[in-house]
Every structure is written in C-alpha cells, then in structure tokens.
N, C-alpha and C. Protein backbone atom coordinates (compact mmCIF):
# COMPACT_ATOMS: atom_id res chain seq x y z
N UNK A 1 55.96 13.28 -0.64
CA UNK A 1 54.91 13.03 -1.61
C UNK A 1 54.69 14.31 -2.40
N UNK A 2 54.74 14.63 -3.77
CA UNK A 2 54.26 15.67 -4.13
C UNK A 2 53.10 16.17 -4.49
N UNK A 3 53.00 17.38 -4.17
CA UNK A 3 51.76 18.16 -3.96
C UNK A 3 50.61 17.47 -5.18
N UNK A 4 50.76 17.31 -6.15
CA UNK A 4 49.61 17.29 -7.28
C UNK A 4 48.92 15.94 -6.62
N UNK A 5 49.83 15.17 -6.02
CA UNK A 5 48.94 13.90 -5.36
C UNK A 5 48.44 14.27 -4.09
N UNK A 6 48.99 14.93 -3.31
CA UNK A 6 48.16 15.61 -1.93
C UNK A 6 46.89 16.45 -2.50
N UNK A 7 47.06 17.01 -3.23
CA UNK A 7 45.51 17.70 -3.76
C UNK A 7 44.84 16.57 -4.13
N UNK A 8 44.93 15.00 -4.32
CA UNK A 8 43.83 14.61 -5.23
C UNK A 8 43.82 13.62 -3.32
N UNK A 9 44.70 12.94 -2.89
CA UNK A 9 44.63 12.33 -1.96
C UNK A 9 43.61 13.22 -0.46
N UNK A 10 43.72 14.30 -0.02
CA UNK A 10 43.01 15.23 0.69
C UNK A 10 41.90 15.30 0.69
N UNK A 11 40.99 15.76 -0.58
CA UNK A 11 39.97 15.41 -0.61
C UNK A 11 38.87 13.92 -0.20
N UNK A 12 39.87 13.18 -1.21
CA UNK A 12 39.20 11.80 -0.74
C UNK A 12 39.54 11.26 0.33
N UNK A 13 40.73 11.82 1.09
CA UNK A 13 40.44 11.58 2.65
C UNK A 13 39.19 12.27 3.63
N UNK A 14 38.84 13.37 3.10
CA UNK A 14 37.81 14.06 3.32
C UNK A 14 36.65 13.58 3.34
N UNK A 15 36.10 13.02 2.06
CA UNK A 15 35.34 12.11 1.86
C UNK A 15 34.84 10.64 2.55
N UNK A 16 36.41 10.54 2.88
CA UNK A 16 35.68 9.10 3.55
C UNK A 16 35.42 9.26 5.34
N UNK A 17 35.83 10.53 5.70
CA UNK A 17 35.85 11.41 7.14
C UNK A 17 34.43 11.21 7.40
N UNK A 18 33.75 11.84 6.10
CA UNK A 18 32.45 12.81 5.96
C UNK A 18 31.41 11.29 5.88
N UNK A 19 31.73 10.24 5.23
CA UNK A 19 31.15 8.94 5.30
C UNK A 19 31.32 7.81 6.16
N UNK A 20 32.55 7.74 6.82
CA UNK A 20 32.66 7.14 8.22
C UNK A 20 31.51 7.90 9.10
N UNK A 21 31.60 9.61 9.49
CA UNK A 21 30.93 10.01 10.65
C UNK A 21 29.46 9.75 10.30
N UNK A 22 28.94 9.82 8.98
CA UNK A 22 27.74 9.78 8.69
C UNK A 22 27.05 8.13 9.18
N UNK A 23 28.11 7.12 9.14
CA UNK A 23 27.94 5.93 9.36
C UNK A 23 27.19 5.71 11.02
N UNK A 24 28.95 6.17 11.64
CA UNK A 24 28.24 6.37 12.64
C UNK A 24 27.44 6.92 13.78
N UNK A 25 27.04 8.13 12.89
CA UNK A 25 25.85 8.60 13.63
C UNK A 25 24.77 8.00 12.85
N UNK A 26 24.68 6.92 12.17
CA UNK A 26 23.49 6.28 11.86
C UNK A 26 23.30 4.84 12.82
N UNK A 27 24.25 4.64 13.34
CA UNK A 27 24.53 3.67 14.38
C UNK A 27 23.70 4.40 15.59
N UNK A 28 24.49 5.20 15.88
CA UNK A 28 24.12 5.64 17.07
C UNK A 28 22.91 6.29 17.50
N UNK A 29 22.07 6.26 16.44
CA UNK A 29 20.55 6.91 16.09
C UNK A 29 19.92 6.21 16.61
N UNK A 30 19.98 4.71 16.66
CA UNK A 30 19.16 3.42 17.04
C UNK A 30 18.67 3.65 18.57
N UNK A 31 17.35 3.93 18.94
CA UNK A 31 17.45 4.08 20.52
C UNK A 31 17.95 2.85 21.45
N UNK A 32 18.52 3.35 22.24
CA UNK A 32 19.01 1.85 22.80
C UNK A 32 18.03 1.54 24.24
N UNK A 33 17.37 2.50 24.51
CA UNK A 33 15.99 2.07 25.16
C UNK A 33 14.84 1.28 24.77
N UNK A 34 14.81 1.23 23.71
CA UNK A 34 13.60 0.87 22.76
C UNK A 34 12.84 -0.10 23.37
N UNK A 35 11.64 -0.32 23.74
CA UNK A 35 11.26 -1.61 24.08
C UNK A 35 10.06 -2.23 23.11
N UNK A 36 9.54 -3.65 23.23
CA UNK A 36 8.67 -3.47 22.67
C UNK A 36 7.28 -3.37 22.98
N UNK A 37 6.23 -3.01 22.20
CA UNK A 37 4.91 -2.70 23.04
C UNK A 37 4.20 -4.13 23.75
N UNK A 38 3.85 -4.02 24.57
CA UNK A 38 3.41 -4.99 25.61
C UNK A 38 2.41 -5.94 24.42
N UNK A 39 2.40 -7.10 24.28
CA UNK A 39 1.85 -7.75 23.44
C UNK A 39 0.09 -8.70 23.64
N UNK A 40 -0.70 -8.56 23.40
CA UNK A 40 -2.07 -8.84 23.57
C UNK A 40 -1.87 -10.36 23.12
N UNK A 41 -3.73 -10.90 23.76
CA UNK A 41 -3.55 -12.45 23.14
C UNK A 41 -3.77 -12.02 21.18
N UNK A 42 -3.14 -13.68 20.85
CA UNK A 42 -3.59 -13.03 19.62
C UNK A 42 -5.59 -13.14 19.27
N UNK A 43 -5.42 -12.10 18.08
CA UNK A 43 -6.79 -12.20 18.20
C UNK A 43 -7.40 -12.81 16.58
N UNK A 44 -8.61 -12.99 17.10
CA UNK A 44 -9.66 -14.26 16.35
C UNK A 44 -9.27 -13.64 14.79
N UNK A 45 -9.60 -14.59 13.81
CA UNK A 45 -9.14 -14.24 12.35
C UNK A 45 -10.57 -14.85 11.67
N UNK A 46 -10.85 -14.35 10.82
CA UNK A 46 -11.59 -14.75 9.67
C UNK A 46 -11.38 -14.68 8.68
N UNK A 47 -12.08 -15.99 7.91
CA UNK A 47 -11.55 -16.09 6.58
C UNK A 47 -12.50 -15.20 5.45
N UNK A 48 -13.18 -15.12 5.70
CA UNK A 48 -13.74 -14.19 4.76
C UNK A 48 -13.66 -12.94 4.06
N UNK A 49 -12.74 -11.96 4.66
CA UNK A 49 -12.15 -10.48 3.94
C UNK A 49 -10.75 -10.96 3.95
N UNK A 50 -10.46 -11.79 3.90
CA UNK A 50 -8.50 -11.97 3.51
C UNK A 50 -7.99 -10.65 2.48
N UNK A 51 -7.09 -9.81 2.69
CA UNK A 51 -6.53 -9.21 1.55
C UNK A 51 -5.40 -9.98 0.93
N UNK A 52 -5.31 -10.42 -0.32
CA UNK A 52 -4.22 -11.16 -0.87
C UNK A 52 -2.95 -10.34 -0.88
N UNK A 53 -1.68 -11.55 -0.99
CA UNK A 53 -0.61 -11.17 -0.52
C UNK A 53 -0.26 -11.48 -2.28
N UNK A 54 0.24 -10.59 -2.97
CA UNK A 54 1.02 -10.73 -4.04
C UNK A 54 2.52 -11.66 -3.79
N UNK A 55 2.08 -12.84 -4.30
CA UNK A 55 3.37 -13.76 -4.14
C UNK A 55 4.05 -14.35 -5.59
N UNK A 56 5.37 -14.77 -5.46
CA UNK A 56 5.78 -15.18 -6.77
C UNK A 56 5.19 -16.12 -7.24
N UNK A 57 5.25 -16.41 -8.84
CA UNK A 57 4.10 -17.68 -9.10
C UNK A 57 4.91 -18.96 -8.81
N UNK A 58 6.01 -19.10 -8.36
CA UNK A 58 6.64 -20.05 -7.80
C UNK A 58 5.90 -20.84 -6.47
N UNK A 59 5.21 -19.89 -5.56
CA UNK A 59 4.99 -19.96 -4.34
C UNK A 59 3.54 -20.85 -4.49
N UNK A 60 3.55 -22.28 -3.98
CA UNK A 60 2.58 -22.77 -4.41
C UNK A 60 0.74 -22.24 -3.08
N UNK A 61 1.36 -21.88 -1.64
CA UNK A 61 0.46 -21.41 -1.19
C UNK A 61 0.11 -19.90 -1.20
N UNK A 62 -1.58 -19.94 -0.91
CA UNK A 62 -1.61 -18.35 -1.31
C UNK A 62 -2.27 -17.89 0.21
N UNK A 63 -1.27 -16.66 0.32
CA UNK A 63 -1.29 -16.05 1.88
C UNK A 63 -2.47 -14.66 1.75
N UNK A 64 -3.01 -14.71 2.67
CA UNK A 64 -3.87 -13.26 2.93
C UNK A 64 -4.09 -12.66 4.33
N UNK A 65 -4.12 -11.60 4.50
CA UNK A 65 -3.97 -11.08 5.84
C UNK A 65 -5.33 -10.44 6.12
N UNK A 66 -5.68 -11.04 7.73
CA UNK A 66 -6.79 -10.59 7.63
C UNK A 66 -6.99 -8.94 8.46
N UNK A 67 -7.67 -7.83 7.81
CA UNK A 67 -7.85 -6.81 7.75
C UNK A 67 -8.21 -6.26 9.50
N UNK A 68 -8.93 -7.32 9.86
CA UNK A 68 -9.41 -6.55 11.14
C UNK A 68 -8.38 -6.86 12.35
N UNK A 69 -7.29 -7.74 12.37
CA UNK A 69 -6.14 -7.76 13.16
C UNK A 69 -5.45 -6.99 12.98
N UNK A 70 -5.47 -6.44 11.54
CA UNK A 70 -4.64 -5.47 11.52
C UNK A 70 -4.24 -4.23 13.04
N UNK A 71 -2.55 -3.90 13.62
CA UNK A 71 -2.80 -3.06 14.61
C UNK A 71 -1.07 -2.33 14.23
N UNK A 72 -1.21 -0.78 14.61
CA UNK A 72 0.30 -0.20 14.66
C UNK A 72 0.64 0.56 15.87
N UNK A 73 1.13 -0.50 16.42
CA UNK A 73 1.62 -0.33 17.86
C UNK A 73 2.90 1.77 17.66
N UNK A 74 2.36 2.08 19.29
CA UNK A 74 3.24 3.08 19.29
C UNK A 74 4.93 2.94 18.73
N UNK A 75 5.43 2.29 19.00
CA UNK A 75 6.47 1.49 18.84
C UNK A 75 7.08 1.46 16.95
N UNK A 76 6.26 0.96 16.61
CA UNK A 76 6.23 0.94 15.15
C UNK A 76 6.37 -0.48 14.83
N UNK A 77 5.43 -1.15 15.55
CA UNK A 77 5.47 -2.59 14.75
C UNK A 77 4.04 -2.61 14.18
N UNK A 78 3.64 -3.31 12.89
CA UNK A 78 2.65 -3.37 12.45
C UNK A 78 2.80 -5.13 12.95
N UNK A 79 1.23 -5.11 13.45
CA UNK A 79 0.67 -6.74 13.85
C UNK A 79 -0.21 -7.07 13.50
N UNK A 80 -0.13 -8.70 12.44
CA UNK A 80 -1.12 -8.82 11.64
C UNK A 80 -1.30 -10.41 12.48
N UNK A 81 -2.71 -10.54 10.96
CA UNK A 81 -2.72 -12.14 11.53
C UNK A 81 -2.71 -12.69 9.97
N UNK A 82 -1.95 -13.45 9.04
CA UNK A 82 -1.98 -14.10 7.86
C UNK A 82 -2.00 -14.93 7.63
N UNK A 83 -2.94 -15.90 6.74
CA UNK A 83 -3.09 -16.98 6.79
C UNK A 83 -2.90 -17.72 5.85
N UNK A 84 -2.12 -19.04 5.45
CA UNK A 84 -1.63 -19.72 4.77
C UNK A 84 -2.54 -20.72 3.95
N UNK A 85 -2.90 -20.89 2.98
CA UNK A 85 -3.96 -21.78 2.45
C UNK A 85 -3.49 -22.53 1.44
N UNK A 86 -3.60 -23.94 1.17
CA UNK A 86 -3.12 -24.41 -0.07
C UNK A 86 -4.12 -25.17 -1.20
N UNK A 87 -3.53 -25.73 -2.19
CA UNK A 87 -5.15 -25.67 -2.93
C UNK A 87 -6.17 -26.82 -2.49
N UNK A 88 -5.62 -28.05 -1.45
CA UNK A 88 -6.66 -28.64 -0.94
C UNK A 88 -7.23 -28.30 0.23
N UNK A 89 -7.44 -26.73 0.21
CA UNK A 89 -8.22 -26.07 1.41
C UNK A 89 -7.67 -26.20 2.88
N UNK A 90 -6.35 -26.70 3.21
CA UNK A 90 -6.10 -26.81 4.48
C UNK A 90 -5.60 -25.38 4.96
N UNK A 91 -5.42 -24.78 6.00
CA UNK A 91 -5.23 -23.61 6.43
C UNK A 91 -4.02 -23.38 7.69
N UNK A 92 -3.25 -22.70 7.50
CA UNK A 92 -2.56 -21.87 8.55
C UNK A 92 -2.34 -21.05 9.23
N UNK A 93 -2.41 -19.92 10.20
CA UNK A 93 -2.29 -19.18 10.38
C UNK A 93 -1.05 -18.41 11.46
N UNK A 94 -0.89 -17.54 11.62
CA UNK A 94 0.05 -17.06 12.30
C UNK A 94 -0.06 -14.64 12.51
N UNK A 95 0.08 -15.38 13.70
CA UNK A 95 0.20 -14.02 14.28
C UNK A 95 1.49 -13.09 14.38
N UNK A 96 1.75 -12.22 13.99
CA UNK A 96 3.09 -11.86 13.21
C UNK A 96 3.48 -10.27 13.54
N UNK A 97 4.64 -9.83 13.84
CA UNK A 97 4.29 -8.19 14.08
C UNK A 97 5.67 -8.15 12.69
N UNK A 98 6.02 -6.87 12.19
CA UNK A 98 6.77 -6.34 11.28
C UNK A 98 7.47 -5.18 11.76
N UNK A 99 8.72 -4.87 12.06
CA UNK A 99 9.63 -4.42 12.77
C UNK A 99 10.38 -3.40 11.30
N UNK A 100 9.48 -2.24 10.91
CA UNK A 100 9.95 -1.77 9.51
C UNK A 100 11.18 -1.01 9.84
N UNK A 101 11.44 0.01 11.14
CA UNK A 101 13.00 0.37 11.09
C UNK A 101 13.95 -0.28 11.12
N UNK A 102 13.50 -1.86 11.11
CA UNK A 102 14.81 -2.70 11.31
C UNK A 102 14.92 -3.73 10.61
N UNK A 103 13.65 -3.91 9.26
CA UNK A 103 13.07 -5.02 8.62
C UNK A 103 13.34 -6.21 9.37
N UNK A 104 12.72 -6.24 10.39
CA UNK A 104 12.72 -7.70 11.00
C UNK A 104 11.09 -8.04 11.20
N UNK A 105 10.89 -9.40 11.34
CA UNK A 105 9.28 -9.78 11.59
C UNK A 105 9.50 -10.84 12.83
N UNK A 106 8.85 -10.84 13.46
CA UNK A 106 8.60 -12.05 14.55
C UNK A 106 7.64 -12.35 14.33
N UNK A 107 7.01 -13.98 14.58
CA UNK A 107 5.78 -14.62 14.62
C UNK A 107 5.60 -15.26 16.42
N UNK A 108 4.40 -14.39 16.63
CA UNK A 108 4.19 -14.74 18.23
C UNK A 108 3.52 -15.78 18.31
N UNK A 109 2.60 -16.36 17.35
CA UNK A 109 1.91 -17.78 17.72
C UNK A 109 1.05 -18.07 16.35
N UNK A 110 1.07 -19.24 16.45
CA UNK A 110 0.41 -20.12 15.06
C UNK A 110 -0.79 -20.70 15.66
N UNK A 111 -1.12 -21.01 14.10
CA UNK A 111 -2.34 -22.02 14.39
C UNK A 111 -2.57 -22.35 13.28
N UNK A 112 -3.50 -23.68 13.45
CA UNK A 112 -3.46 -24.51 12.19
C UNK A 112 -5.25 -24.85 12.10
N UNK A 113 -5.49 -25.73 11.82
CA UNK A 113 -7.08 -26.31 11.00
C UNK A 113 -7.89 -26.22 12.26
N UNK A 114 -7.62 -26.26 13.62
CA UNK A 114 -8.58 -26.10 14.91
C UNK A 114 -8.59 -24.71 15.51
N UNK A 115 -7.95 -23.68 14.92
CA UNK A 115 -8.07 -22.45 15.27
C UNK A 115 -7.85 -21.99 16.97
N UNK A 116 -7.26 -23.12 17.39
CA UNK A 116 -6.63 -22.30 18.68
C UNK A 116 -4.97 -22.32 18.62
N UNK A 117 -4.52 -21.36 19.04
CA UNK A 117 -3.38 -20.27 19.12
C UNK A 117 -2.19 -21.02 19.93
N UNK A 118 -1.31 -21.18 19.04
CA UNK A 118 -0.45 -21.58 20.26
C UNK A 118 1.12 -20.62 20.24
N UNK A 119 1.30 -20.09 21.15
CA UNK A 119 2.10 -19.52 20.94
C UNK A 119 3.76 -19.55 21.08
N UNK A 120 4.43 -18.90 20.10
CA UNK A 120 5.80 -19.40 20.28
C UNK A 120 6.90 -19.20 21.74
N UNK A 121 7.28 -19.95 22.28
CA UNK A 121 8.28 -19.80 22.98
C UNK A 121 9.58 -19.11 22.66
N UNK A 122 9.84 -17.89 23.58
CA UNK A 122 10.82 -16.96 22.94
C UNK A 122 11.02 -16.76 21.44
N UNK A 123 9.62 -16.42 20.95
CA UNK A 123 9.53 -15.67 19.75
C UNK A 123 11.03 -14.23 19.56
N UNK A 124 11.83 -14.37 18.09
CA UNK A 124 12.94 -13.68 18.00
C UNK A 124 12.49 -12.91 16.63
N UNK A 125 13.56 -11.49 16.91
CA UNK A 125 13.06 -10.82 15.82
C UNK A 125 13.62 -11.51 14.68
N UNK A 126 13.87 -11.57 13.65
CA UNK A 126 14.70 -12.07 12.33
C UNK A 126 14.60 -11.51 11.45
N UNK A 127 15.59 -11.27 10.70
CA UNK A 127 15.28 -10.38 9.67
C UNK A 127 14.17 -10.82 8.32
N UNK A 128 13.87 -9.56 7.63
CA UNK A 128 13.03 -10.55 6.60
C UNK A 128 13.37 -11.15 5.18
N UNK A 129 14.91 -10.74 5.10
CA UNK A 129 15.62 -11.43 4.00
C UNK A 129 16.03 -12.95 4.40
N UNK A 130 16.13 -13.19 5.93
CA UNK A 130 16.13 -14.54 5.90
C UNK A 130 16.10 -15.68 4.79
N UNK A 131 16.46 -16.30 4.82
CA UNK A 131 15.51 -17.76 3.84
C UNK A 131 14.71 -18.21 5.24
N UNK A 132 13.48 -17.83 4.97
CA UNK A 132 12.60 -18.76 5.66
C UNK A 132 12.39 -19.66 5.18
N UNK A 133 11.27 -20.27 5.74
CA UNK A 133 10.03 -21.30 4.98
C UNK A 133 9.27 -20.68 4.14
N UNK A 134 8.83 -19.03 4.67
CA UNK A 134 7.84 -18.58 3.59
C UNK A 134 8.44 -17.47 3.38
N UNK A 135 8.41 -15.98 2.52
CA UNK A 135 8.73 -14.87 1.79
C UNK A 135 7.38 -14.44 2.51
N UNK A 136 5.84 -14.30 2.97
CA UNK A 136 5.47 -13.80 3.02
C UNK A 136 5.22 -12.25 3.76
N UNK A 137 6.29 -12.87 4.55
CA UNK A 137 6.25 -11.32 5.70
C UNK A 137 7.00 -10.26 4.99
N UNK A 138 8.03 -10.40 3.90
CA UNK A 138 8.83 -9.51 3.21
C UNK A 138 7.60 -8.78 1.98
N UNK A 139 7.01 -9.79 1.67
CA UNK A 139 6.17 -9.55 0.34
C UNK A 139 5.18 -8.33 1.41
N UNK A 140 4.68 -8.82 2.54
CA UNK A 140 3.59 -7.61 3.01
C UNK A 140 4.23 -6.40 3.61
N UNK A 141 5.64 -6.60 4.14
CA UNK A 141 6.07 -5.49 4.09
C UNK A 141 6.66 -4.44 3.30
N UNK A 142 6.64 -5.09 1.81
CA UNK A 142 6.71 -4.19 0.52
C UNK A 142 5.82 -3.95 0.13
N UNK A 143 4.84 -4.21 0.04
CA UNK A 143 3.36 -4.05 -0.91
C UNK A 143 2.52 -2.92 0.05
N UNK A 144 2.67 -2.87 1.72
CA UNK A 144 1.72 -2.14 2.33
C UNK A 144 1.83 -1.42 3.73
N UNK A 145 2.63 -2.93 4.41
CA UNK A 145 3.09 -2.52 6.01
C UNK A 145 3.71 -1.15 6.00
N UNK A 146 4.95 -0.97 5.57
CA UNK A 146 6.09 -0.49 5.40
C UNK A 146 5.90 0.76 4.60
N UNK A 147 6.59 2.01 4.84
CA UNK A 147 7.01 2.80 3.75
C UNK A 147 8.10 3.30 4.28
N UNK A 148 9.13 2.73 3.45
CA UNK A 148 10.91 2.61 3.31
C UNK A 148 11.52 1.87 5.13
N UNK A 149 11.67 2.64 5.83
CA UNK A 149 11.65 2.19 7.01
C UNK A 149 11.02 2.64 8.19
N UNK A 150 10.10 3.16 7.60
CA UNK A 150 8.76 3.58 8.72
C UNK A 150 7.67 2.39 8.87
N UNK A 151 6.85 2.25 9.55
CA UNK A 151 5.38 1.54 9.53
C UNK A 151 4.91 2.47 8.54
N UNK A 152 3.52 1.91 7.96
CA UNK A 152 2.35 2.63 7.26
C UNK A 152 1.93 3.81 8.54
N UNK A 153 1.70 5.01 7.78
CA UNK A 153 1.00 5.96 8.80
C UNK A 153 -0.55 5.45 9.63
N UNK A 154 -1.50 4.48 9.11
CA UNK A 154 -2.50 3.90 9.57
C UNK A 154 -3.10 2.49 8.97
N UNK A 155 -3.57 1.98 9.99
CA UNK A 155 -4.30 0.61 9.10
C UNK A 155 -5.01 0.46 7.94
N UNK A 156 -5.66 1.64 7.83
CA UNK A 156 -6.51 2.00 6.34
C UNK A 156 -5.66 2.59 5.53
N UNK A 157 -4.49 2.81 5.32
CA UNK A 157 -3.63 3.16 4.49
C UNK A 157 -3.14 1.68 3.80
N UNK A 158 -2.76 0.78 4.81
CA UNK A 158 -2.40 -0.76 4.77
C UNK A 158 -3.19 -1.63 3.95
N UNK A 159 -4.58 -1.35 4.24
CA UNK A 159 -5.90 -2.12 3.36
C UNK A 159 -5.66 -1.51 1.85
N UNK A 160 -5.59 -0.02 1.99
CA UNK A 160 -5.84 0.76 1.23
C UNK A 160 -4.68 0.30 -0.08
N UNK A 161 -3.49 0.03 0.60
CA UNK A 161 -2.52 -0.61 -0.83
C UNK A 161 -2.48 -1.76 -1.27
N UNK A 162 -3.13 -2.35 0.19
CA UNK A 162 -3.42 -4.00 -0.37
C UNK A 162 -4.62 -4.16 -1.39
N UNK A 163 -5.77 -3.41 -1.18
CA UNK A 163 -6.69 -3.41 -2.39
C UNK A 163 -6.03 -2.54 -3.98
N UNK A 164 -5.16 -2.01 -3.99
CA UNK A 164 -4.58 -1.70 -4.74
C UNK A 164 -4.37 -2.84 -6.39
C-alpha cells in the first residue's frame, strides 16, 4: 500500500480506536449493582395544585402532576403521581417513577374515578420513547424531572420549571 494512503488511513484508524474505547467505557460505567430504592404505598393525590404538563395540541387529555407526591429517591428516580383528565371531567391517575440516566419510566399503580390504588403486577422499566398510550412521562421528563441524564437536583427545582 503506499505511504500517502497509510498517512490518511492511520489516523482514521486512530480515530475509530479512540471512539470504540470511549464507547465502551460508557458501557461499562453503568453500575451493575444498582438497585432500586425500596418503594412506598403510593400516596394520596389532589386535585387542586395540579402543575400542567405541556402537551401537543394533538393530545386530547390534559395531564398534571401533583406537586406534593413529588419524591427523588437516592437512586435517582424522580416519583410522581399524574393525573389524566378529559374534557367530560372523568379522571386518571397513576403513580409513576422516571429513571433519567436511563430515560426509562415505570408506572407502579393506577387509579381511576374511586381513588383507590391498584397496583401493577411486575411493573417494568420502559423506555420513554416507547409508543405508549400516553407521551406524558417523556413530556415531564423534558420540561422538569430531568436535566440531560441526571434527576432534577430537588423537588422545588421540579415545581419551579413546571411553573415556568
């Protein structure tokens, strides 16, 4: 092979050395202990301080999370409780944690118009690009949960962008 192509080939073997290892020491960063924080019942919600969830105008229900469930586990899951409303006043709710180093959300238990809790059987993480049923857990983890792939540093930081 002659040299003028080994000078241009070398480098960009270099390059992709320097971006393979970077890969996988981003793999290998992931603790593989990790557990998650021991999980509480869920707790009571009210409708009255909802913070609204900025949703597309496509989205015919409008979601709000209520402020005082708000919790950020050591761990780094933010756990909310958000509730689903549509315009003939019927209501949903669901208890939800947000998994920001890994954008995944799980929902630990729902509830609907009688306000008791039922909770999911082997609740799984999933990511939040999914196609769900709803966008809302992606929408609150852009607007407030989240900053890039951290949790929010505190719950009043969380309110604090949702009143934004």
């Amino acid at each position: 092979m002659p040299d003028r192509y080994l000078k241009i080939l070398l480098p960009c073997l270099g390059l992709l050395s320097a971006l393979a290892t970077g890969a996988q020491a981003q793999l290998a960063a992931e603790d593989p202990d990790w557990q998650e924080t021991a999980l509480a019942a869920p707790p009571a919600f009210s409708l009255d301080n909802l913070l609204a969830l900025d949703m597309p105008p496509y989205v015919s229900l409008q979601f709000g999370i209520d402020p005082a469930t708000l919790s950020i586990t050591p761990d780094g899951i933010v756990r909310y409780v958000v509730v689903a409303s549509n315009r003939s006043g019927s209501i949903s709710a669901f208890y939800e944690g947000i998994r920001c180093a890994k954008g995944e959300v799980k929902t630990y238990a729902r509830t609907s118009g009688n306000g008791a809790w039922t909770l999911v059987k082997q609740a799984q993480w999933r990511n939040l690009s999914d196609n769900q049923p709803s966008r809302h857990a992606i929408a609150f983890a852009r607007q407030a949960a989240c900053v890039g792939a951290t949790a929010a540093s505190s719950t009043t930081d969380i309110i604090r962008a949702m009143n934004k």
